[in-house]
Every structure is written in C-alpha cells, then in structure tokens.
PDB file of N, CA and C in Angstrom:
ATOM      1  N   UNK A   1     -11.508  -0.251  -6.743  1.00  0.00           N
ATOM      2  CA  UNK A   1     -10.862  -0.837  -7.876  1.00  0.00           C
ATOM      3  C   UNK A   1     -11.537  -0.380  -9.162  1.00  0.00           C
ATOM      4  N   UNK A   2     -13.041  -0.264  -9.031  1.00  0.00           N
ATOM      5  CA  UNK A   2     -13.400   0.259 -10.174  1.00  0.00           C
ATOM      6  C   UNK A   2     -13.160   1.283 -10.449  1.00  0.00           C
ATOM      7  N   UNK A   3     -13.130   1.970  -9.438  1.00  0.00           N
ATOM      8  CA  UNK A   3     -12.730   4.256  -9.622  1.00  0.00           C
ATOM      9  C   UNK A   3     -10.972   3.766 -10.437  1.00  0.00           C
ATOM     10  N   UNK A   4     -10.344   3.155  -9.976  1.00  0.00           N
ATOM     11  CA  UNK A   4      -9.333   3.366 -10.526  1.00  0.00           C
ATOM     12  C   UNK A   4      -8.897   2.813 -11.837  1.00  0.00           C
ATOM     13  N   UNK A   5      -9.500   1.514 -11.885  1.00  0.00           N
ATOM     14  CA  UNK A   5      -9.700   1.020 -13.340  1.00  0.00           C
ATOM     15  C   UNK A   5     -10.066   2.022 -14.709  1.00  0.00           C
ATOM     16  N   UNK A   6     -11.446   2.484 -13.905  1.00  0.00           N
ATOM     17  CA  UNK A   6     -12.296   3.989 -15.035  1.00  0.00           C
ATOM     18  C   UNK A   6     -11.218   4.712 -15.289  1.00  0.00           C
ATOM     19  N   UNK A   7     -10.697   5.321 -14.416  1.00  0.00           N
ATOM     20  CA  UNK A   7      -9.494   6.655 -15.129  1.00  0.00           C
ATOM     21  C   UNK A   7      -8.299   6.093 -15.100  1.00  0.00           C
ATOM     22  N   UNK A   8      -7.889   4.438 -15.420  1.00  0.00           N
ATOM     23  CA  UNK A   8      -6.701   4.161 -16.240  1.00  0.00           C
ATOM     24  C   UNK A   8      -7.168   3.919 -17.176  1.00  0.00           C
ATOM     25  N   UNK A   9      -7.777   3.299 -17.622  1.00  0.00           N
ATOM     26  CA  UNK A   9      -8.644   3.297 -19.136  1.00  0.00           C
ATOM     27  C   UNK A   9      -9.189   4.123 -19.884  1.00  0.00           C
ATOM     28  N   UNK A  10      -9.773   5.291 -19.133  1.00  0.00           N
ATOM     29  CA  UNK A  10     -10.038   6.457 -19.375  1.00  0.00           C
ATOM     30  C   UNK A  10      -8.805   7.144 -20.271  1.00  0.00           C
ATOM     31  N   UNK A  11      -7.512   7.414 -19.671  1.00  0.00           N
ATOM     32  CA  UNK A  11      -5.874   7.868 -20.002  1.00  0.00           C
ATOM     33  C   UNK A  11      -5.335   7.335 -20.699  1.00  0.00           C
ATOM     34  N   UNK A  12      -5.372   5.916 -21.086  1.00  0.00           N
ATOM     35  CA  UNK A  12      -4.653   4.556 -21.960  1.00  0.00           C
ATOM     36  C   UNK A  12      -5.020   5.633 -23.162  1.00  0.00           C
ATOM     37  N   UNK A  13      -5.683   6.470 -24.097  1.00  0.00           N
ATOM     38  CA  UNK A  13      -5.469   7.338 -25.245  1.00  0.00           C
ATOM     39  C   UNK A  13      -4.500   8.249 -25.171  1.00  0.00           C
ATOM     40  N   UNK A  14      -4.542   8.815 -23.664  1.00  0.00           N
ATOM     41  CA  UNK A  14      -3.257   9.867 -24.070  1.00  0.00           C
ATOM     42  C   UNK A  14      -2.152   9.225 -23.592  1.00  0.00           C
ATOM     43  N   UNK A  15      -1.977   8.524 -23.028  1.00  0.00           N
ATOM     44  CA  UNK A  15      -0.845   7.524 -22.577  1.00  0.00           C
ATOM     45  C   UNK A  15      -0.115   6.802 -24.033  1.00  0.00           C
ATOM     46  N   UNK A  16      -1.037   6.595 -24.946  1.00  0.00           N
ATOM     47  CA  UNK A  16      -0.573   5.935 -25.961  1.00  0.00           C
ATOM     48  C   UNK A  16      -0.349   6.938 -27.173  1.00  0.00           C
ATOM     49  N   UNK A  17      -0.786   7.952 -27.041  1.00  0.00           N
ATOM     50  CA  UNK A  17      -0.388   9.418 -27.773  1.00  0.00           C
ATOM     51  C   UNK A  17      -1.868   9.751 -28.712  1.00  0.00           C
ATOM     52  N   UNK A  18      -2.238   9.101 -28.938  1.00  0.00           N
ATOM     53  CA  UNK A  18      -3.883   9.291 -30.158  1.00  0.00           C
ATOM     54  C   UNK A  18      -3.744  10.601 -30.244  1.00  0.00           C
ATOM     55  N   UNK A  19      -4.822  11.269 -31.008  1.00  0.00           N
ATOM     56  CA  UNK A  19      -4.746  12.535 -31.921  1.00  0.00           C
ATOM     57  C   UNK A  19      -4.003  13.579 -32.108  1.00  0.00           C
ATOM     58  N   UNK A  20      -4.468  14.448 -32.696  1.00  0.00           N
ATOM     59  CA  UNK A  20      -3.521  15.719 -32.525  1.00  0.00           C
ATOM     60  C   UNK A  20      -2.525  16.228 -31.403  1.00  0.00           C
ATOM     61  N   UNK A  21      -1.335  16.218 -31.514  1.00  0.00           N
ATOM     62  CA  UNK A  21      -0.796  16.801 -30.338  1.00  0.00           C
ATOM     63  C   UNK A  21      -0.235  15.742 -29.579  1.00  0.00           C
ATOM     64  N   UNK A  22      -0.982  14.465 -30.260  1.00  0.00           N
ATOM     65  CA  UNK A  22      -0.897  13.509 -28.974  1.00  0.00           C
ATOM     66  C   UNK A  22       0.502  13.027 -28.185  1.00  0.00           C
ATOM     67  N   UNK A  23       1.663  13.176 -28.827  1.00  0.00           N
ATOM     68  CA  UNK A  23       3.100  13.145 -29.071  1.00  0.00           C
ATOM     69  C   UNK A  23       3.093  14.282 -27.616  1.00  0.00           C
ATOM     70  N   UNK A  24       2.366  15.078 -27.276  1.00  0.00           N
ATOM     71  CA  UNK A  24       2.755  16.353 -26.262  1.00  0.00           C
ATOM     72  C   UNK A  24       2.691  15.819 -25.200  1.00  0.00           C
ATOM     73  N   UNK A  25       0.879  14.869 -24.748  1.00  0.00           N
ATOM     74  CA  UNK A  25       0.404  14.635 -23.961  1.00  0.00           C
ATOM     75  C   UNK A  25       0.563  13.643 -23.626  1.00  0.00           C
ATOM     76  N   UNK A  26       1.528  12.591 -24.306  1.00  0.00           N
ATOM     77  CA  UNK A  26       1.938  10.898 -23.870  1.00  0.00           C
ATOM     78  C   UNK A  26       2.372  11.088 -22.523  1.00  0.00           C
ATOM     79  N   UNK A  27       3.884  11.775 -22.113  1.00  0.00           N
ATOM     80  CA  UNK A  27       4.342  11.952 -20.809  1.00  0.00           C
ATOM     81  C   UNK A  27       3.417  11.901 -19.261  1.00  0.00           C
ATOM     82  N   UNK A  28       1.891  13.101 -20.144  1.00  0.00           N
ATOM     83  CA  UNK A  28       1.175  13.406 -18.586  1.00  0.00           C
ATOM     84  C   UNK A  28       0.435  11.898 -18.781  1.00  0.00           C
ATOM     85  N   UNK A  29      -0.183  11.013 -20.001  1.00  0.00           N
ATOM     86  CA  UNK A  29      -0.501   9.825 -19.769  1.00  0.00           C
ATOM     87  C   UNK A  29      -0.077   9.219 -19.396  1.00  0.00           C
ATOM     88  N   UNK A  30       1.217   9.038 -19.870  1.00  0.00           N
ATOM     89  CA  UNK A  30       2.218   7.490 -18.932  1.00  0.00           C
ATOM     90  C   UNK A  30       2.124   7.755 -17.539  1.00  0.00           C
ATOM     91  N   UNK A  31       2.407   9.159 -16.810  1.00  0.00           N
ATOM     92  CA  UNK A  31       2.393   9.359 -15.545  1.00  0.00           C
ATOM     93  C   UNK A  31       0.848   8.666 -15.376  1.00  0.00           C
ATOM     94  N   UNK A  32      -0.012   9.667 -15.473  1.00  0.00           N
ATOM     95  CA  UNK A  32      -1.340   8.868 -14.959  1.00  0.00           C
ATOM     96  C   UNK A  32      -1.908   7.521 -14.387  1.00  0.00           C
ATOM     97  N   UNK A  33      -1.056   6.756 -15.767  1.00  0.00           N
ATOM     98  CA  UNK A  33      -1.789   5.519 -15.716  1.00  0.00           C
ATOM     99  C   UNK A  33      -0.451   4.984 -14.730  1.00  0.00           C
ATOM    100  N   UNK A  34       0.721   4.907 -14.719  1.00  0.00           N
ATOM    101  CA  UNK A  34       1.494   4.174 -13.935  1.00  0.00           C
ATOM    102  C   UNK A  34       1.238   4.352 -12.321  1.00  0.00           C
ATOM    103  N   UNK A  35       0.584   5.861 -12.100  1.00  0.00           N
ATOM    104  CA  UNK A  35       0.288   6.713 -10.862  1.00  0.00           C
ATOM    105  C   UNK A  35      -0.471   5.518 -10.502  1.00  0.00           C
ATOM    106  N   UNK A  36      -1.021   5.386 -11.239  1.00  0.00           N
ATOM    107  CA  UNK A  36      -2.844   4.880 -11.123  1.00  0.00           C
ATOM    108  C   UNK A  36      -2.462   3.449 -10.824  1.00  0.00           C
ATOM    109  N   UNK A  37      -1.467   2.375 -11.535  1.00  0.00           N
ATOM    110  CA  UNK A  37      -1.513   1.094 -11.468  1.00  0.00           C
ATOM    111  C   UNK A  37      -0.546   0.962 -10.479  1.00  0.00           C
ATOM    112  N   UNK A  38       0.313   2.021 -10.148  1.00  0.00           N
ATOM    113  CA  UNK A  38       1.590   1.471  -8.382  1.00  0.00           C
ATOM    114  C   UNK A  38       0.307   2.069  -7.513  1.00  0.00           C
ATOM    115  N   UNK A  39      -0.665   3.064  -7.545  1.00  0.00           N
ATOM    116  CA  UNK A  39      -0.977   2.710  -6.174  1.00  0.00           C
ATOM    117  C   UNK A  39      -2.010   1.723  -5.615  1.00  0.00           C
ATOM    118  N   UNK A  40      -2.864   1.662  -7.232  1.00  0.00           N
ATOM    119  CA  UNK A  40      -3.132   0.300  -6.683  1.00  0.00           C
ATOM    120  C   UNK A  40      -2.998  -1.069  -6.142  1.00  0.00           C
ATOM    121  N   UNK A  41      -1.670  -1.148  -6.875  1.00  0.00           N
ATOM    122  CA  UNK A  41      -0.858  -2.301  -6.240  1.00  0.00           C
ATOM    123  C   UNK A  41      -0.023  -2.034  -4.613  1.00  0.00           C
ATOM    124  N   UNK A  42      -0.352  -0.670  -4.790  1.00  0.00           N
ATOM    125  CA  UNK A  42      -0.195  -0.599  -3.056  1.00  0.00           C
ATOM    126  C   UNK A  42      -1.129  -0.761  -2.150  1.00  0.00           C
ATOM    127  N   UNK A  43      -2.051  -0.434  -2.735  1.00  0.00           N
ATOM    128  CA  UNK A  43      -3.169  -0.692  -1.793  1.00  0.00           C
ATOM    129  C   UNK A  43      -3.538  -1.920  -1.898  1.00  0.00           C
ATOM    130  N   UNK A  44      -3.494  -2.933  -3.185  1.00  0.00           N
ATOM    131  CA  UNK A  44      -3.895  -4.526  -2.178  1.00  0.00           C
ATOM    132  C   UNK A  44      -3.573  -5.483  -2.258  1.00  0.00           C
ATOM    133  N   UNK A  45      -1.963  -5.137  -2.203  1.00  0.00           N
ATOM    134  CA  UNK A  45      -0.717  -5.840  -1.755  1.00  0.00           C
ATOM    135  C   UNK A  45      -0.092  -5.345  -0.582  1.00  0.00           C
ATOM    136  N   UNK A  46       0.693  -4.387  -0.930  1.00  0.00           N
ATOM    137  CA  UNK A  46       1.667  -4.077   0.028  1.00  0.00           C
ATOM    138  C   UNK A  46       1.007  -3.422   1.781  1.00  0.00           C
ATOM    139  N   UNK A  47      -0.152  -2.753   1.564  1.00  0.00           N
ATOM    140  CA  UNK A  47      -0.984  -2.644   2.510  1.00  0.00           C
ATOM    141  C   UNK A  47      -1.531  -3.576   3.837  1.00  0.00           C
ATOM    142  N   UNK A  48      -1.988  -4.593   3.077  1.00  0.00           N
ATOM    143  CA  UNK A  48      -2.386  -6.307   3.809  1.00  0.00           C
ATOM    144  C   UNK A  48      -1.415  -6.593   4.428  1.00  0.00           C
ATOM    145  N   UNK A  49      -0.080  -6.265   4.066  1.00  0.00           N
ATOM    146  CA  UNK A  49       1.108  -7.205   4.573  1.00  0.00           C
ATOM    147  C   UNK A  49       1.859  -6.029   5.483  1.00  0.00           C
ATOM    148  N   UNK A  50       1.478  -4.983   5.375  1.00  0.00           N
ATOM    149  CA  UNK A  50       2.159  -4.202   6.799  1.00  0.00           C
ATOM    150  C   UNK A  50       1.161  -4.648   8.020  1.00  0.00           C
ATOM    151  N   UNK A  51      -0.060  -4.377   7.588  1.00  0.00           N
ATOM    152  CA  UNK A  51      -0.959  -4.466   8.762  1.00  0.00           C
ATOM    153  C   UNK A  51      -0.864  -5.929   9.144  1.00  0.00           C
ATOM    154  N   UNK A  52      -0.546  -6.996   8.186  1.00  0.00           N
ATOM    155  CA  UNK A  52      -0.206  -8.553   9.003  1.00  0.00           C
ATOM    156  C   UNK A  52       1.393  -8.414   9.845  1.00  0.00           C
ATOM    157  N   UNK A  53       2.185  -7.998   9.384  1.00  0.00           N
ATOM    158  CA  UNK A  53       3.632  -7.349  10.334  1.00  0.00           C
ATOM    159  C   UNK A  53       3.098  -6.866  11.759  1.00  0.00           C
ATOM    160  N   UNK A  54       2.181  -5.736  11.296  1.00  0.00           N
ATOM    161  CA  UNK A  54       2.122  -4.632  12.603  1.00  0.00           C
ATOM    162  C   UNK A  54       1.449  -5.502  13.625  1.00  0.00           C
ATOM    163  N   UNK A  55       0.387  -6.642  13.050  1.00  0.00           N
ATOM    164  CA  UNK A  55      -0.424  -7.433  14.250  1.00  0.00           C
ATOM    165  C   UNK A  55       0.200  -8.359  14.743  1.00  0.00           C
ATOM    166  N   UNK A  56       1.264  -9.199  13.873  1.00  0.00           N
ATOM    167  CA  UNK A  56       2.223 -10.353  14.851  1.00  0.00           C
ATOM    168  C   UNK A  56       3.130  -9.463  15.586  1.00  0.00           C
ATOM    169  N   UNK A  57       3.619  -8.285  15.430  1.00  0.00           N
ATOM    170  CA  UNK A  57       4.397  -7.142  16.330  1.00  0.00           C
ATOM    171  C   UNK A  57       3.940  -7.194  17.502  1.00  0.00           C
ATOM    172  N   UNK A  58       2.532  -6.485  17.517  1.00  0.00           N
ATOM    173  CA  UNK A  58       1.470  -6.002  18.261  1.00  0.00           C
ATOM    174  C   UNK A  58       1.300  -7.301  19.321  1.00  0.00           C
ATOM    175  N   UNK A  59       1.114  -8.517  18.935  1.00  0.00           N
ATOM    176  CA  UNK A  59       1.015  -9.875  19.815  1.00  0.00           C
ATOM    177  C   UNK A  59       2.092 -10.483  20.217  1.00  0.00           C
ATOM    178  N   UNK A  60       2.751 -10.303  19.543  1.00  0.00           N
ATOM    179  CA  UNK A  60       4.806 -10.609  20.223  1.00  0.00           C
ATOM    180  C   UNK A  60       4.868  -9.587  21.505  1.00  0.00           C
ATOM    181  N   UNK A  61       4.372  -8.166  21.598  1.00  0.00           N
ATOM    182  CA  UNK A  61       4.869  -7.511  22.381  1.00  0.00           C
ATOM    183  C   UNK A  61       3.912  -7.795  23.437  1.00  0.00           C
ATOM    184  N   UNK A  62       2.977  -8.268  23.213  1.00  0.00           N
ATOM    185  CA  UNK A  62       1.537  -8.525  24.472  1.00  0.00           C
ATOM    186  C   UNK A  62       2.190  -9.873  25.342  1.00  0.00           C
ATOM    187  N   UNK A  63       2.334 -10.459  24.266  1.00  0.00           N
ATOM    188  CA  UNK A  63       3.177 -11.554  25.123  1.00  0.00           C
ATOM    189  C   UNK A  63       3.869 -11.313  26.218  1.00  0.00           C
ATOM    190  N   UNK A  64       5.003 -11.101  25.216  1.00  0.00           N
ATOM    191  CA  UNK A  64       6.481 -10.213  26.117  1.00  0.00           C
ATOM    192  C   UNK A  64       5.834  -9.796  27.192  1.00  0.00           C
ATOM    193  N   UNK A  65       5.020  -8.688  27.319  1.00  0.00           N
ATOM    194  CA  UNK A  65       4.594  -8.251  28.848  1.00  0.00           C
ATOM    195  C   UNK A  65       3.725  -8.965  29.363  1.00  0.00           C
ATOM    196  N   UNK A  66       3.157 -10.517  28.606  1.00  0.00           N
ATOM    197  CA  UNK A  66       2.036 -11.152  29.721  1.00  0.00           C
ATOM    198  C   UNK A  66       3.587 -11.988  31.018  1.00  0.00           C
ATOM    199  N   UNK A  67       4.365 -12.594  30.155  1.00  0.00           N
ATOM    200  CA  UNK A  67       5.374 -13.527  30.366  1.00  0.00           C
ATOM    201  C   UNK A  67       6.338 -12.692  31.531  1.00  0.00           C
ATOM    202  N   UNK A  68       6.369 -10.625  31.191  1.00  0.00           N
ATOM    203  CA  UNK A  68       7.054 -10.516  32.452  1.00  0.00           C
ATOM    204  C   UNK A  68       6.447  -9.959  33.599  1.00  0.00           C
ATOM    205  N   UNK A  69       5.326  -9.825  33.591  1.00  0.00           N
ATOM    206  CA  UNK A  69       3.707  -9.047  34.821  1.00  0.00           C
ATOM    207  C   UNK A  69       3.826 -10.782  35.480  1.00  0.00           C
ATOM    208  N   UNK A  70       3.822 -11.831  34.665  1.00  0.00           N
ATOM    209  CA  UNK A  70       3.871 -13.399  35.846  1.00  0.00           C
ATOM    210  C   UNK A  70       5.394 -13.515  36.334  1.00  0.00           C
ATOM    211  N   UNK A  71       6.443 -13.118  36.097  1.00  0.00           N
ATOM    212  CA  UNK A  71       7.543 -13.597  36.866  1.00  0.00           C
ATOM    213  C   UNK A  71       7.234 -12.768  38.343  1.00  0.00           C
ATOM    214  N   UNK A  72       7.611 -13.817  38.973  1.00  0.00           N
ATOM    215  CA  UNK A  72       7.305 -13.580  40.944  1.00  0.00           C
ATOM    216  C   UNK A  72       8.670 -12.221  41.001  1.00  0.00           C
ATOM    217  N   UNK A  73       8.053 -11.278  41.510  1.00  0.00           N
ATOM    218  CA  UNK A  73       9.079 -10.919  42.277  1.00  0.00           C
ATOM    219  C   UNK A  73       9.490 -10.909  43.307  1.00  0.00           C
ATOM    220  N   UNK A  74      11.332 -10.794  43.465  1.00  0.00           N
ATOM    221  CA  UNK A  74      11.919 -11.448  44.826  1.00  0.00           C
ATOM    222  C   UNK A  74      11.288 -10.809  46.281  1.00  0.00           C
ATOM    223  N   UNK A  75      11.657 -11.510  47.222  1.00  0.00           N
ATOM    224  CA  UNK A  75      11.604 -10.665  48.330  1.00  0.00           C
ATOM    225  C   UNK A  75      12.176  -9.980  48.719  1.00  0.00           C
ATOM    226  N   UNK A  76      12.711  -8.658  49.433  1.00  0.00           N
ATOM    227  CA  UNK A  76      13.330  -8.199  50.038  1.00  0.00           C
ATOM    228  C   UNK A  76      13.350  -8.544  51.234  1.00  0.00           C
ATOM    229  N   UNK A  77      14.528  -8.626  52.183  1.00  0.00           N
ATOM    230  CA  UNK A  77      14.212  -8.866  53.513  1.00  0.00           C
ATOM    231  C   UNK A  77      15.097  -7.823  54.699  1.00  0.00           C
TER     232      UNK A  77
END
C-alpha cells in the first residue's frame, strides 16, 4: 500500500498538468494514478472476496463427495 500510495502521489503533478508542457503530460498522469488507484482497489477488495467464493466452493464440493463416498451401495445378487 505504501509502494503504491508513493507513485500516486508521486504523479498527482502530472496528473493535474503543473509546469511547462504540463497540458501534454495530464493524459499519461490521469492514466497512472487511476492505474494505480483500480488496482489497488483490486487487490483489497475484490481479491478477499474471490478467494472467500473459491473456499465456500471448495467446502460445498468436499461435502458433496463426503455425503456420496457414505451412501451404502446396493447389492447385487
């Protein structure tokens, strides 16, 4: 969080256009910093909540096969 904090704050000048030229270099700032603030919000949001999906998945399906390894099977005769 801090690495990514440093170089959005770092960019917030050319993001906001400051000095000479700065009117050129707004575009590659806005990219930067928005780059910078969706993936962080991917990483600790949207991240947590696949891997909580993938583990009630993961234990639904353990189930499922504890529930059908105990049904008796028939006899043949």
């Amino acid at each position: 969080m801090m690495t990514t904090m440093a170089a959005m704050l770092g960019a917030v000048p050319i993001a906001l256009g400051y000095g000479a030229g700065g009117e050129a270099r707004q575009p590659l700032g806005l990219v930067v910093v928005g780059g910078l603030l969706f993936s962080q919000l991917v990483t600790l949001y949207l991240t947590p909540v696949v891997y909580t999906y993938m583990a009630q998945i993961q234990e639904w399906v353990k189930s499922r096969q504890k529930t059908r390894d105990l049904k008796p099977v028939p006899a043949t005769h």
